[in-house]
Protein backbone atom coordinates (compact mmCIF):
# COMPACT_ATOMS: atom_id res chain seq x y z
CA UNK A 1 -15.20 8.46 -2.98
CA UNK A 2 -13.05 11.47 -3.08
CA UNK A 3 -14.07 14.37 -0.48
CA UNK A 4 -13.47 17.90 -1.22
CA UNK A 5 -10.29 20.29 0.90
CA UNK A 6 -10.47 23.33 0.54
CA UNK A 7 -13.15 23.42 -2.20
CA UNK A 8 -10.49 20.90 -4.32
CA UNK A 9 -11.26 17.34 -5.28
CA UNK A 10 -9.49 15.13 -3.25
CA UNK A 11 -7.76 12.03 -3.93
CA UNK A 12 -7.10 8.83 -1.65
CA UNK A 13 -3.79 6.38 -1.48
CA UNK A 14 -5.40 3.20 -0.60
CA UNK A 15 -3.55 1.57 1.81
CA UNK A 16 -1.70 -2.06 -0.17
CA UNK A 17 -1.39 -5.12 1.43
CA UNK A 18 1.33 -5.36 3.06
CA UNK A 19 0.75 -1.22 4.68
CA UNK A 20 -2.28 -3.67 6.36
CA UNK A 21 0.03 -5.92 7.58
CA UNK A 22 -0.53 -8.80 4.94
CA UNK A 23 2.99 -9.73 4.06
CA UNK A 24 1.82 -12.86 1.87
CA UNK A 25 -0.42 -10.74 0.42
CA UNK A 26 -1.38 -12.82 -2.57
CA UNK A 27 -0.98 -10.51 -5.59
CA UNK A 28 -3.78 -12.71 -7.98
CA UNK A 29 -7.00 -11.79 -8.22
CA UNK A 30 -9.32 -13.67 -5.75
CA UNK A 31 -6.53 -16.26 -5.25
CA UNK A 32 -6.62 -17.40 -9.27
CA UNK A 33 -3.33 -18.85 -10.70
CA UNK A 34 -1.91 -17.27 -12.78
CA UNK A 35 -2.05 -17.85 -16.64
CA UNK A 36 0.88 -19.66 -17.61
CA UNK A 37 0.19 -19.74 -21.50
CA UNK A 38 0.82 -16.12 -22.42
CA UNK A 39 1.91 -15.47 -26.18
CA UNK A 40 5.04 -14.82 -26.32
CA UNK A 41 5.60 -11.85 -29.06
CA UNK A 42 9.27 -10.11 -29.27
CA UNK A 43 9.90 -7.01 -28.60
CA UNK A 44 11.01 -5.07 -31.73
CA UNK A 45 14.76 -3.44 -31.28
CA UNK A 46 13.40 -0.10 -31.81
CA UNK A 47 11.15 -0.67 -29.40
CA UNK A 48 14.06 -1.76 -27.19
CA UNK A 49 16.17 1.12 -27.13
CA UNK A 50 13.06 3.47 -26.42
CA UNK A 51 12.05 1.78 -23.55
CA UNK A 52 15.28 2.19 -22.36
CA UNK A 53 15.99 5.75 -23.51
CA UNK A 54 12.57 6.75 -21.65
CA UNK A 55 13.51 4.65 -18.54
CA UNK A 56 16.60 6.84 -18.78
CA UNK A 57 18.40 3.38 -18.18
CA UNK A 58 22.24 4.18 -16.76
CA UNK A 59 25.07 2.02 -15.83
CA UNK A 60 24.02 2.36 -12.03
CA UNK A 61 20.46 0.34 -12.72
CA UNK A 62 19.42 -2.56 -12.11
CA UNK A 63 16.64 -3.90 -14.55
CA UNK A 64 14.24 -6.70 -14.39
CA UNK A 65 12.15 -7.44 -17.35
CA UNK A 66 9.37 -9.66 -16.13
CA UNK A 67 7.97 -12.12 -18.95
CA UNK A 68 11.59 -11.86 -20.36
CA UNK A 69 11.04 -13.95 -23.59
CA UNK A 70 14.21 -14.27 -25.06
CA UNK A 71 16.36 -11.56 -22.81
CA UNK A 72 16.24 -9.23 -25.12
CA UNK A 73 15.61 -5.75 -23.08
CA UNK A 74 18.04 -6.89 -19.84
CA UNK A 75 20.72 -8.07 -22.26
CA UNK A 76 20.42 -4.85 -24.15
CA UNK A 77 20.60 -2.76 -20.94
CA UNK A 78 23.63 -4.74 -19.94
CA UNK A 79 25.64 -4.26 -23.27
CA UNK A 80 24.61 -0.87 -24.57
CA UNK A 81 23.82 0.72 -20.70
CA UNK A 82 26.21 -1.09 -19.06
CA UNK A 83 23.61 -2.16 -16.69
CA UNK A 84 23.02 -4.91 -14.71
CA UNK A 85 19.84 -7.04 -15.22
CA UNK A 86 17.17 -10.02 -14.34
CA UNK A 87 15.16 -11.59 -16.48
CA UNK A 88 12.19 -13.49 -15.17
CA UNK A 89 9.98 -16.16 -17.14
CA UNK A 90 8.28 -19.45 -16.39
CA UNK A 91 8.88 -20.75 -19.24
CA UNK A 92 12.13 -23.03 -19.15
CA UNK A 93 12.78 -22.78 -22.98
CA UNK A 94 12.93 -19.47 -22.34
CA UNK A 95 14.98 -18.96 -20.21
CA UNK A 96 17.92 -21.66 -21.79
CA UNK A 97 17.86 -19.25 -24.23
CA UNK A 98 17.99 -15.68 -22.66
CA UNK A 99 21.20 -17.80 -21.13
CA UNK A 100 22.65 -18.50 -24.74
CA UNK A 101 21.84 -14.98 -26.13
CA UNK A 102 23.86 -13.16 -22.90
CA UNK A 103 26.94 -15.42 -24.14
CA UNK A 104 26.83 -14.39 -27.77
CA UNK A 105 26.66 -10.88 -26.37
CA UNK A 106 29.43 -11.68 -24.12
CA UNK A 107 27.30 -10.30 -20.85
CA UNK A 108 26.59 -13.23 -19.14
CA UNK A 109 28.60 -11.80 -15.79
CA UNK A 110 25.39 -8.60 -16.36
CA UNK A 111 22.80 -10.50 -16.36
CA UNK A 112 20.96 -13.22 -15.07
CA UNK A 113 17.50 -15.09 -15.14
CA UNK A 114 14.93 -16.47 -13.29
CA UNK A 115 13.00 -19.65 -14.37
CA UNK A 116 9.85 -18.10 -11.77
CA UNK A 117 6.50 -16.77 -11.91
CA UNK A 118 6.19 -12.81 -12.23
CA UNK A 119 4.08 -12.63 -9.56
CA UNK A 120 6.19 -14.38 -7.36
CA UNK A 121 9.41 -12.34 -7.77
CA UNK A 122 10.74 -10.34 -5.61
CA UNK A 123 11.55 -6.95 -7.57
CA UNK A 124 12.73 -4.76 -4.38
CA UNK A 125 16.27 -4.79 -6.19
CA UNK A 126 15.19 -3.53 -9.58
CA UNK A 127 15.69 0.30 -10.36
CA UNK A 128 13.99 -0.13 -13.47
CA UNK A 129 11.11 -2.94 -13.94
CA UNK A 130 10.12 -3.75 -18.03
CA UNK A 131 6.53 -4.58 -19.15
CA UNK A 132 5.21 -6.23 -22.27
CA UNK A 133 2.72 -8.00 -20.88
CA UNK A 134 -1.49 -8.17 -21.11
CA UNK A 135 -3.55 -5.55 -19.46
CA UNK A 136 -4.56 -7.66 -17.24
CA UNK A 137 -1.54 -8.78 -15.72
CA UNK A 138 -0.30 -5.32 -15.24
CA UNK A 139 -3.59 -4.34 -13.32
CA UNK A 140 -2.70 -7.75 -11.15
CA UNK A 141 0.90 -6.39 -10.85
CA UNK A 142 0.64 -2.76 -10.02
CA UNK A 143 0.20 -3.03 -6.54
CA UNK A 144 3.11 -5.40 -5.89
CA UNK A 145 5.47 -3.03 -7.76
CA UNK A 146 4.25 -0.36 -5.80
CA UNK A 147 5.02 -2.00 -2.78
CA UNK A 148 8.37 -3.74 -2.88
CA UNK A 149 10.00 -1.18 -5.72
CA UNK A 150 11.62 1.96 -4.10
CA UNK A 151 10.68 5.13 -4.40
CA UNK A 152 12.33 7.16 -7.66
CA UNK A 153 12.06 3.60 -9.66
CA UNK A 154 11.00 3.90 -13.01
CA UNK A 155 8.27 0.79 -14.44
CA UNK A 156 8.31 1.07 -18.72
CA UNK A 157 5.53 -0.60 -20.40
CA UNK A 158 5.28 -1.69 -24.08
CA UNK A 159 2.41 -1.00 -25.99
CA UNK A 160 -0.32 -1.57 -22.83
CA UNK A 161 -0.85 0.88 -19.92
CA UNK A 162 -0.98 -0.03 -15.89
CA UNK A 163 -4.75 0.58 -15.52
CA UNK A 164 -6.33 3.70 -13.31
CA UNK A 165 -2.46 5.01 -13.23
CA UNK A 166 -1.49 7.77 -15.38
CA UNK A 167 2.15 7.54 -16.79
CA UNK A 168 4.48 9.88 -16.52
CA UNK A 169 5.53 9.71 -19.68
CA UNK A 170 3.95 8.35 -23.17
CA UNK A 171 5.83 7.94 -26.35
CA UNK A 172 4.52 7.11 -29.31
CA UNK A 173 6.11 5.18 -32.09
CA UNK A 174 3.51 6.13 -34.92
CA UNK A 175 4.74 4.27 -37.46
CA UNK A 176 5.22 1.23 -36.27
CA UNK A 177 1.65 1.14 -34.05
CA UNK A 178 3.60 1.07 -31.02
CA UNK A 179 3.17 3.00 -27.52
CA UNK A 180 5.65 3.34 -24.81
CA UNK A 181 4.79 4.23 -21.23
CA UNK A 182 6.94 5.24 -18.54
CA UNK A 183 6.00 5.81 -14.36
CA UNK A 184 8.08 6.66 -11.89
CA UNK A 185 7.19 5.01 -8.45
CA UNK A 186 6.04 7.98 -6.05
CA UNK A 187 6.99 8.16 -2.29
CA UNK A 188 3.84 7.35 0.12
CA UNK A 189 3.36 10.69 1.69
CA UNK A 190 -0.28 10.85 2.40
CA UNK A 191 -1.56 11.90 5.88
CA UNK A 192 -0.58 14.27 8.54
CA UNK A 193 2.92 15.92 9.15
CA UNK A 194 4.10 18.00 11.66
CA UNK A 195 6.34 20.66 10.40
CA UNK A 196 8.25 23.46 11.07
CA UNK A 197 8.70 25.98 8.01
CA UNK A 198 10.66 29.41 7.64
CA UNK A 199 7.98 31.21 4.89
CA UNK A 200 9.01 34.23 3.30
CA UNK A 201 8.82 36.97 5.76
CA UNK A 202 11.72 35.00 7.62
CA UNK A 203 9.15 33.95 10.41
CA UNK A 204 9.71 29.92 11.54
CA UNK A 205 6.27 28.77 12.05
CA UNK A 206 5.14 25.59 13.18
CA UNK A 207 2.06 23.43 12.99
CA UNK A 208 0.65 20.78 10.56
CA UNK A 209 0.46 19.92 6.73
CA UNK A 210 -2.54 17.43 5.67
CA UNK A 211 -1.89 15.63 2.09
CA UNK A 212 -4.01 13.33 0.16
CA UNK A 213 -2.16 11.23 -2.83
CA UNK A 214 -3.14 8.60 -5.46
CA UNK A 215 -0.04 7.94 -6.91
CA UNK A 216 1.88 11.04 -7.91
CA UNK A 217 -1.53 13.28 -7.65
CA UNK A 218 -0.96 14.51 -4.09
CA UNK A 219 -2.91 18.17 -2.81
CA UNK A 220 -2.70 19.23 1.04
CA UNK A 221 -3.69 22.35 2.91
CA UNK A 222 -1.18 23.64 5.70
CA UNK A 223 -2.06 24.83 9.29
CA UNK A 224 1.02 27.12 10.90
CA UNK A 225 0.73 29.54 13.94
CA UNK A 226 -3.24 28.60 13.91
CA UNK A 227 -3.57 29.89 10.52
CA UNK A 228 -4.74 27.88 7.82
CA UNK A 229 -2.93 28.28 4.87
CA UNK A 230 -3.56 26.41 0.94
CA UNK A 231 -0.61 24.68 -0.82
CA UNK A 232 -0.56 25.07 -4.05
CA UNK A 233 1.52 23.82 -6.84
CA UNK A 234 2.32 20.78 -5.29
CA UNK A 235 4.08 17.74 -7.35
CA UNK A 236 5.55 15.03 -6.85
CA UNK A 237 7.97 12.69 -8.48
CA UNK A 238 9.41 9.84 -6.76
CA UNK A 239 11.11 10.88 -3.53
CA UNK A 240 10.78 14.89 -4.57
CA UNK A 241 8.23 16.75 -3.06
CA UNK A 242 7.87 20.18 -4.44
CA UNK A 243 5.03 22.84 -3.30
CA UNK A 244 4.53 26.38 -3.22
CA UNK A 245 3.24 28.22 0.39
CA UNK A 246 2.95 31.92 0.96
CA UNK A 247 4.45 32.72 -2.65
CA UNK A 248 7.43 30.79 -2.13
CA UNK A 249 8.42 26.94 -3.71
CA UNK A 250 9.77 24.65 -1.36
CA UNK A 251 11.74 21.98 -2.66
CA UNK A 252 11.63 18.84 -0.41
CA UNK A 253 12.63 14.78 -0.40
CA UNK A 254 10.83 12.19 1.50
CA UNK A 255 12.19 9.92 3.26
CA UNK A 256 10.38 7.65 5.05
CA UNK A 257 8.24 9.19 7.91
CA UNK A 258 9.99 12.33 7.50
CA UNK A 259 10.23 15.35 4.66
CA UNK A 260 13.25 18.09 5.05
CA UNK A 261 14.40 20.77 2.11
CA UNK A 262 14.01 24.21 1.33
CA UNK A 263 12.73 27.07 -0.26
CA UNK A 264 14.65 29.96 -1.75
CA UNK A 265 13.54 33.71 -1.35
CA UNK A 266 15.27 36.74 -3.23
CA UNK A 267 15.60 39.14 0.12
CA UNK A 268 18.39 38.68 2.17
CA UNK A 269 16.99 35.86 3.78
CA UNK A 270 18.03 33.36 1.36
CA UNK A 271 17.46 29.63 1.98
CA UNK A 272 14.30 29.10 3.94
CA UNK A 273 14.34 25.57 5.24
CA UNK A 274 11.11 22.89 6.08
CA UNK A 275 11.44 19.83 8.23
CA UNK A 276 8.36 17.39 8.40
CA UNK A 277 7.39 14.49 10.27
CA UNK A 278 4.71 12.10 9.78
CA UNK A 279 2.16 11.70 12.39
């Protein structure tokens, strides 16, 4: 249950699996098999090329489609992206011809595929992970994305959501029915940090910063030179951490168990730099 800081609701970043120290962490629920009969429906084109417009899919990603029916979304980031890409489906039909169609597009050196279960692969690769599958198996997915994608990686779901996760992005194809959504994978950054900031009045103070996350939701309360101070304006986006303290917005990465950037102030002081480290 959330608890309140500084009169703010409070949200919590449950620790996954493998955080606990369960690396076979089985990713079914209550140690179920997984369905292998899932209906495969295709992808329309349109639907394609906005999944990949919203993933902002370059030449520098890497994108696994998991439940890759015929190839379609890996073959198209390969040949209109120039991307490279994995397709993954248990379903050997399948996959014989995801091989054929990467030939007639002449990207078979792009892309490749994986006659595997979803739940089984191991995504830490992918820069970009594609979804159309059933609610269900997203809910059963989310928290192995969360823990084997990087930070900054972008998930893209057709037509169903990733339950209790808000995207980051929605877009919806009203005429044909359709419903894209788009997450970017946050950086774990909940707990306590020991920082050193230089706030506005060009003083370097040092103490702690407290943050709760769930997901990208992340609010935190600072406590420099013994004085408790609120952070507000605080958001987060894959690896960039960006808050306000004193009246000034500091603009931060994470990396790992540490946090360094910077915040700008008009006076003559100019760049006013943070460093963080986790506790």
């Amino acid at each position: 249950m959330a608890t309140a800081l500084l009169g703010r609701p409070t949200v919590r970043f449950a620790p996954l699996p493998v955080e606990r120290g369960d690396r076979t962490a089985n990713w079914q629920f209550h140690g179920k098999r997984p369905i292998r009969e899932v209906p495969y429906v295709p992808t329309p084109d349109v639907v394609v090329r906005t999944m990949l417009d919203v993933a902002n899919v370059g030449e520098k990603d890497v994108v696994y489609d998991l439940g890759c029916g015929d190839g379609r979304i890996v073959i198209a980031a390969a040949e209109s992206r120039g991307a490279r890409g994995v397709g993954v489906d248990i379903d050997p039909r399948r996959i014989q011809e995801c091989k054929t169609n990467a030939i007639k597009a002449r990207v078979p050196d792009r892309v490749r595929f994986l006659e595997q279960s979803l739940f089984s692969v191991d995504v830490g690769e992918a820069s970009v992970v594609a979804l159309y599958l059933l609610p269900w198996m997203n809910t059963q997915l989310r928290p192995k994305l969360l823990a084997e994608l990087k930070p900054g990686s972008r998930i893209v779901a057709h037509q169903f959501a990733i339950s209790d996760w808000p995207a980051d992005k929605i877009v919806r194809l009203t005429e044909l029915g359709r419903v894209v959504y788009c997450w970017t994978v946050p950086a774990k950054c909940n707990g306590r940090w020991q920082c050193s900031i230089r706030t506005g009045d060009g003083v370097l103070r040092r103490g702690t910063i407290e943050l709760e996350q769930e997901f990208q939701t992340v609010v935190g309360v600072a406590k420099l030179s013994n004085r408790e101070m609120p952070i507000d304006s605080m958001a987060l986006s894959g690896d960039r951490l960006t808050f306000s303290l004193a009246g000034v917005t500091y603009h931060t990465r994470v990396s790992g168990d540490s946090f360094r950037g910077s915040g700008h102030c008009s006076s003559p002081r100019g760049e006013l730099e943070v460093r963080a480290r986790h506790l």
